[in-house]
Protein backbone atom coordinates (compact mmCIF):
# COMPACT_ATOMS: atom_id res chain seq x y z
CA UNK A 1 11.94 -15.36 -0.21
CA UNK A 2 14.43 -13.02 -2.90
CA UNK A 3 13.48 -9.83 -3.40
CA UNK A 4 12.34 -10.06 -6.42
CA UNK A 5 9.48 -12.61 -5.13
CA UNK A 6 8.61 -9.96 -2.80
CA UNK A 7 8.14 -7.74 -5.24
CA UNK A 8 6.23 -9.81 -8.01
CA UNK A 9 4.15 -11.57 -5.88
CA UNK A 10 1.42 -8.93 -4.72
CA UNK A 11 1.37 -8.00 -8.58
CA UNK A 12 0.82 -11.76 -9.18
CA UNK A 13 -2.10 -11.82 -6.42
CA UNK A 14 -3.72 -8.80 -7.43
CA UNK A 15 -3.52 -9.71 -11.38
CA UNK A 16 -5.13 -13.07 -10.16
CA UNK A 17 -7.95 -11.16 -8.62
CA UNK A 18 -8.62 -8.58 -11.11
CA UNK A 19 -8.63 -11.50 -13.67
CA UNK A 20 -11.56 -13.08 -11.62
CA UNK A 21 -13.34 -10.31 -10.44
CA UNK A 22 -16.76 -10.30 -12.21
CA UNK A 23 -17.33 -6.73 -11.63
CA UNK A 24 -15.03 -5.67 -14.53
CA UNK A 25 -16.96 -6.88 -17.26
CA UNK A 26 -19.87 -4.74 -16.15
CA UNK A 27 -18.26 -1.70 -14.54
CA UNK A 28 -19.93 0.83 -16.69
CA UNK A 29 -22.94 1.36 -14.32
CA UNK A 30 -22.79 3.26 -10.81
CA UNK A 31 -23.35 -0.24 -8.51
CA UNK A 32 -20.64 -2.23 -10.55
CA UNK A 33 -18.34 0.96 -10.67
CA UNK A 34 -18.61 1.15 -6.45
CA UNK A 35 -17.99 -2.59 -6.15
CA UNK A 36 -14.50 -2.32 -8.33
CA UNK A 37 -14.01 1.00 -6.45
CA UNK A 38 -13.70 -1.09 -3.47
CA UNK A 39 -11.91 -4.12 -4.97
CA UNK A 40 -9.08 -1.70 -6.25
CA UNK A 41 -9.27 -0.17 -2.49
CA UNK A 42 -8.77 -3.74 -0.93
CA UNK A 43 -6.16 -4.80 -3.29
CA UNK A 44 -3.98 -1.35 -2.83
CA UNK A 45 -3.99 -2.52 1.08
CA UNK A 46 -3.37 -6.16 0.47
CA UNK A 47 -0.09 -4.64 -1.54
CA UNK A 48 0.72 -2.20 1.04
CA UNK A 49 0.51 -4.11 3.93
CA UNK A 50 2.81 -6.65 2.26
CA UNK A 51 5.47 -4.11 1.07
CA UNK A 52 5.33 -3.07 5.06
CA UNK A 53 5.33 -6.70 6.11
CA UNK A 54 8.25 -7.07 4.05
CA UNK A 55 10.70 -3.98 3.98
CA UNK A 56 9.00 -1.81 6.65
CA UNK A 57 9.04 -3.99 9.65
CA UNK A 58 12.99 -4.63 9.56
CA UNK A 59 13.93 -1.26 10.75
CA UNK A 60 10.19 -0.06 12.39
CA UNK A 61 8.81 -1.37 14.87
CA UNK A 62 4.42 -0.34 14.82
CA UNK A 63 5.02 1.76 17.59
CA UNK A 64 6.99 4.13 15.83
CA UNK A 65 3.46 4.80 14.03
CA UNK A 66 1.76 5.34 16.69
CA UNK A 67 4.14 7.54 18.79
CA UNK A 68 3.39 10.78 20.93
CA UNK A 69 6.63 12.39 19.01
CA UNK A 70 6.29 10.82 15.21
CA UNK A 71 7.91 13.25 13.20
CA UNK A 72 5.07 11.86 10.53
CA UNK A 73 2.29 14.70 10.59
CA UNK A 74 0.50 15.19 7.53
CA UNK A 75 -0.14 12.72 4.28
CA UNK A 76 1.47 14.46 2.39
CA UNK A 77 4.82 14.13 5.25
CA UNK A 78 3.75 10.54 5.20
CA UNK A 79 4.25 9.39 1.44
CA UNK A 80 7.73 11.42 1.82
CA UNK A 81 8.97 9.46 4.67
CA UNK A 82 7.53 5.96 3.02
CA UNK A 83 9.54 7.59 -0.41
CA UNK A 84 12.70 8.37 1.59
CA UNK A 85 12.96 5.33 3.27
CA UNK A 86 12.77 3.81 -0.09
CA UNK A 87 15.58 6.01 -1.92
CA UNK A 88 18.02 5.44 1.20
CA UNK A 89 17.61 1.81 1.55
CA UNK A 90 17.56 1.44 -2.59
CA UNK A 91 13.64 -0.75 -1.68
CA UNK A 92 12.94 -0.41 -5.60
CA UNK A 93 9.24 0.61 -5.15
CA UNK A 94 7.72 1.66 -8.10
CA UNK A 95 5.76 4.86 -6.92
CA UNK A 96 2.57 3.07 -7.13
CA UNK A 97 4.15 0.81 -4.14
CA UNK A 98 5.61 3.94 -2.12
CA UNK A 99 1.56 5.29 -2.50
CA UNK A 100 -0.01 1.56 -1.44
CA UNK A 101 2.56 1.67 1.52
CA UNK A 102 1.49 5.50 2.84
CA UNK A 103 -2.05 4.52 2.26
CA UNK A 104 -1.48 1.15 4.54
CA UNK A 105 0.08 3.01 6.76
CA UNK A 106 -2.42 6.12 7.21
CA UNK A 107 -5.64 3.45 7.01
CA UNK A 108 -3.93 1.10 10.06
CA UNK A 109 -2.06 3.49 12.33
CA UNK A 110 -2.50 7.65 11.27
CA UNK A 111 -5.83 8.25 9.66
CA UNK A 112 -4.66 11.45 8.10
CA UNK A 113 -7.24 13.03 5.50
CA UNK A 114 -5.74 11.64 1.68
C-alpha cells in the first residue's frame, strides 16, 4: 500500500461513516449530541490506531509503551514524542493525525489524564 493510500484511506473510512451516521441530522439535542460525541471518539481511534499500525510499528515495538523506563510521562510529553517522531521521519501527519495517534496511544497503553 503507497503512502498516500495510507494516508487517504482512514479519511475515506471515516467520511464514509460520518456520511451514514444518522445521528448528524439530529444532533441538536443532548441524546443525539452524546451519540456523535462518541462516534467522533471511535472514529479518532479507528484513525489513530491505523496511523500506529502503519508508521508506528516499524521502529516500536508495544513494549516500548508499556516500559518501566518510557521516557513518555505526561500527555502533554506524549503528543511531543508522537509530533517528533513525525518531523524526523518526514510521516506527513496533519496535526489532527499526530493528536488521533497520542490519543490511541494514551487510550491502549498510558492512560494519562487528556
Amino acid at each position: 500500500m503507497s503512502n498516500e493510500s495510507k494516508r487517504i484511506l482512514p479519511t475515506l473510512i471515516a467520511t464514509v461513516v460520518l456520511a451514514l451516521s444518522p445521528s448528524l441530522v439530529s444532533a441538536g439535542d443532548a441524546a443525539n449530541g452524546e451519540v456523535l460525541y462518541h462516534e467522533v471518539e471511535i472514529e479518532k481511534t479507528i484513525h489513530g490506531e491505523a496511523h500506529t499500525d502503519a508508521n508506528c510499528e516499524t521502529c516500536h515495538d508495544s513494549s516500548l509503551y508499556m516500559s518501566e523506563q518510557r521516557k513518555v510521562t505526561t500527555f502533554a510529553k506524549l503528543e511531543a514524542f508522537v509530533e517528533g517522531c513525525n518531523t524526523n521521519l518526514d510521516v506527513g501527519w496533519f496535526p489532527e493525525d499526530v493528536a488521533d495517534v497520542a490519543s490511541y496511544l494514551n487510550k491502549e497503553y498510558y492512560k494519562f489524564e487528556e
